[in-house]
C-alpha atoms as a PDB file:
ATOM      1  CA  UNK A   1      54.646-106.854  -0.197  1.00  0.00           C
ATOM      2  CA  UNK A   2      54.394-108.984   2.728  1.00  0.00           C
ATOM      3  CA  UNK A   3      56.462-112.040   3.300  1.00  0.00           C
ATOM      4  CA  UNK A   4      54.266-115.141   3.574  1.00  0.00           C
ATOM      5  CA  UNK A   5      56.680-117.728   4.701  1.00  0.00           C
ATOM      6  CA  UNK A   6      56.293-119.985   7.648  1.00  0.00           C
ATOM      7  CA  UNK A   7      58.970-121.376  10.000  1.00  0.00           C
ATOM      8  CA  UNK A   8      58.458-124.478  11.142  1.00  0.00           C
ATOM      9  CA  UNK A   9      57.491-125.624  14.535  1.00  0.00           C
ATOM     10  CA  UNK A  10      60.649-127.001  16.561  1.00  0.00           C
ATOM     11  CA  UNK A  11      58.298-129.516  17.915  1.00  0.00           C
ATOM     12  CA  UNK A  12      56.734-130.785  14.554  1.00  0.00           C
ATOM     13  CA  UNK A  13      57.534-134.156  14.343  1.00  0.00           C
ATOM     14  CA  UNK A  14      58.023-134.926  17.746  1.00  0.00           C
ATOM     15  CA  UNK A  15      54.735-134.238  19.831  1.00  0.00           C
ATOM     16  CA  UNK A  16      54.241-137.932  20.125  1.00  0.00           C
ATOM     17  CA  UNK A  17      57.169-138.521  21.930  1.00  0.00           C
ATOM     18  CA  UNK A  18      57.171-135.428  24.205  1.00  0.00           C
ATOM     19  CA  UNK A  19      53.363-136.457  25.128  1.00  0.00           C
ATOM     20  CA  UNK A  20      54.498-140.012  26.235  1.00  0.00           C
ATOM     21  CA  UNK A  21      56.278-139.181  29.307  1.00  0.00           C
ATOM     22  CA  UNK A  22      59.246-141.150  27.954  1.00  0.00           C
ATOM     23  CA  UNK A  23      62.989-139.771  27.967  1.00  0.00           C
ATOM     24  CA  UNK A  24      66.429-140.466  27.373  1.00  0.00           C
ATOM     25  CA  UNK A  25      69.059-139.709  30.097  1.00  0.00           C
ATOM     26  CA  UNK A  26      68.792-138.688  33.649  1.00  0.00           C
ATOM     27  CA  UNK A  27      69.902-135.215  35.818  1.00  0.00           C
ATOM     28  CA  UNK A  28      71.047-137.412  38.479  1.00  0.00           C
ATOM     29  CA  UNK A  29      73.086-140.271  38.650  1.00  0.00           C
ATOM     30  CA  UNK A  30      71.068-143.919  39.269  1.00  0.00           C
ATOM     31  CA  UNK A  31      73.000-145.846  41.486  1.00  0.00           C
ATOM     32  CA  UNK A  32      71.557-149.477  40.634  1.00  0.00           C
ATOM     33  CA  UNK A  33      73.865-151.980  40.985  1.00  0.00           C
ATOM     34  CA  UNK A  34      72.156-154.256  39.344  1.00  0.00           C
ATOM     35  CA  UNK A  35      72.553-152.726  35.669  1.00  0.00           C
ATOM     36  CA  UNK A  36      76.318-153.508  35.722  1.00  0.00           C
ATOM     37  CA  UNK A  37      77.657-157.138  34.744  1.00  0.00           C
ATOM     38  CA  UNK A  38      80.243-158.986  35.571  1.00  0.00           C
ATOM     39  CA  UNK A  39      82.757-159.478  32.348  1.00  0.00           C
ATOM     40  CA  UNK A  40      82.740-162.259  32.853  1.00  0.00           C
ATOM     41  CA  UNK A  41      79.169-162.676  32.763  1.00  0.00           C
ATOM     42  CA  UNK A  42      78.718-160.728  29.145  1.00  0.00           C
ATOM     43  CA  UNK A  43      78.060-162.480  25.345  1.00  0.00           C
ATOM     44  CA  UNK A  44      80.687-160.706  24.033  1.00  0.00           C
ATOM     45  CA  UNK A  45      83.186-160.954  26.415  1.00  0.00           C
ATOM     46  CA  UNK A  46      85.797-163.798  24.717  1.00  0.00           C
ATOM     47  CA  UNK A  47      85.707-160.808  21.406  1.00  0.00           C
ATOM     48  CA  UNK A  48      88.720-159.119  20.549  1.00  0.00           C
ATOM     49  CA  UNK A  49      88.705-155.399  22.932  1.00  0.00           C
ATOM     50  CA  UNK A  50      87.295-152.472  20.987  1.00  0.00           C
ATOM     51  CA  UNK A  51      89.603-150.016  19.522  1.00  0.00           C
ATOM     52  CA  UNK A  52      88.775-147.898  22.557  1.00  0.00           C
ATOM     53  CA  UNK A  53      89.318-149.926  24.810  1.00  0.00           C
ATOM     54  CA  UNK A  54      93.024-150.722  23.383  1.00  0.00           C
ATOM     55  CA  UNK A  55      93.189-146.966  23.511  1.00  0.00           C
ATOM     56  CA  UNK A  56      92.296-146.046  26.804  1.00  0.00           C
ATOM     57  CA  UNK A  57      93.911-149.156  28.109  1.00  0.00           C
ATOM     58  CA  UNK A  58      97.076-147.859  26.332  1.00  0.00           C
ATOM     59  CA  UNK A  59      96.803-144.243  28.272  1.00  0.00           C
ATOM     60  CA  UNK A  60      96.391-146.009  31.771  1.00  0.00           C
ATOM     61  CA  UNK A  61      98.688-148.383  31.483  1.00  0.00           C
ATOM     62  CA  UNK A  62     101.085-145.840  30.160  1.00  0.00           C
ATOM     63  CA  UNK A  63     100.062-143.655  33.212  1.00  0.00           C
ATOM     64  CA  UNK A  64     100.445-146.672  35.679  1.00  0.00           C
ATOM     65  CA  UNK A  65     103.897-147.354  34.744  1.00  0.00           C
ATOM     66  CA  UNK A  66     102.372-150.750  33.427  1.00  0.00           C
ATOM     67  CA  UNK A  67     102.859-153.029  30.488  1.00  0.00           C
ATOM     68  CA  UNK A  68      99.913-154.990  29.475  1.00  0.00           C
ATOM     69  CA  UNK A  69      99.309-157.623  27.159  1.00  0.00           C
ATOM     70  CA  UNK A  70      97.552-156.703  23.673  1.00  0.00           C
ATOM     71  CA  UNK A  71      95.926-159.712  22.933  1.00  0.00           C
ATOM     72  CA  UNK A  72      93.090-159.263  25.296  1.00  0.00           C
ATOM     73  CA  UNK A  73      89.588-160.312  25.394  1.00  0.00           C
ATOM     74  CA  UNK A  74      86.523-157.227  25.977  1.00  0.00           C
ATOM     75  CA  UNK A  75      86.262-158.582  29.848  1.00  0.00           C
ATOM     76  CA  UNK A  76      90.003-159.120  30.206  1.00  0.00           C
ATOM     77  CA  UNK A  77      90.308-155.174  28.892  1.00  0.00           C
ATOM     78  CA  UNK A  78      87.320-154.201  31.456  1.00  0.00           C
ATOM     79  CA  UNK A  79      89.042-155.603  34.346  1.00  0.00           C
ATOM     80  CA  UNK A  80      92.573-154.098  33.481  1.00  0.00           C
ATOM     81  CA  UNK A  81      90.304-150.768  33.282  1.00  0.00           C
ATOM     82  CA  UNK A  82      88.420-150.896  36.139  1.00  0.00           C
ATOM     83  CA  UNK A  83      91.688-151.919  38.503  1.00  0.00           C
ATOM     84  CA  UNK A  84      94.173-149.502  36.673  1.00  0.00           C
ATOM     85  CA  UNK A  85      91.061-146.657  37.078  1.00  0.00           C
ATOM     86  CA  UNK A  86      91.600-146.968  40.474  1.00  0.00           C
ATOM     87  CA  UNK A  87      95.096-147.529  40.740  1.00  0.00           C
ATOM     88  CA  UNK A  88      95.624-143.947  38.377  1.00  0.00           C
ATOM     89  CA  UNK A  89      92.967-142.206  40.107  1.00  0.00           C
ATOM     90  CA  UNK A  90      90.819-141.956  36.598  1.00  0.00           C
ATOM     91  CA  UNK A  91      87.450-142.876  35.974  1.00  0.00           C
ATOM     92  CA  UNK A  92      84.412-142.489  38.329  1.00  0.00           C
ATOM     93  CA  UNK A  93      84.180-140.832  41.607  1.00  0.00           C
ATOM     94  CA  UNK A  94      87.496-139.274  40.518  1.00  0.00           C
END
């Protein structure tokens, strides 16, 4: 008796987007300065900081030796990020 069954193609279903050239990601880095805003500059930026932000906020201010305020906007958090990334050693280029 011979078994009949096919397995399916790993590329069924997505031919059309393998044919179009486009992709998600990069292998190198972009360095274009113009994809990163201000926080000052962003919609969102008077909202309540994410829960992830508080977090990581929390771990480099912590790590800093600094005590930061809780009640911050998204952009207030970014900022405090960005200078305590660089103050800690964290984050990019690190």
């Amino acid at each position: 008796m011979t078994d009949e069954t096919s397995t399916p193609d790993m590329n069924d279903g997505m031919n059309d987007a393998n044919d179009s050239g486009e992709t998600l990601g990069a292998t190198e880095p972009v360095e274009n300065p113009s994809l990163e805003k201000d926080p000052s500059d962003w919609t969102t930026g008077e909202e309540p900081m994410t829960d992830s932000q508080r977090s990581y906020l929390d771990t480099l201010a912590k790590q800093a030796g600094e005590e930061i305020s809780a009640n911050l906007t998204k952009a207030e958090a970014s900022e405090h990020i960005d200078r305590l990334q660089a103050a800690t050693g964290r984050g990019q280029g690190s």
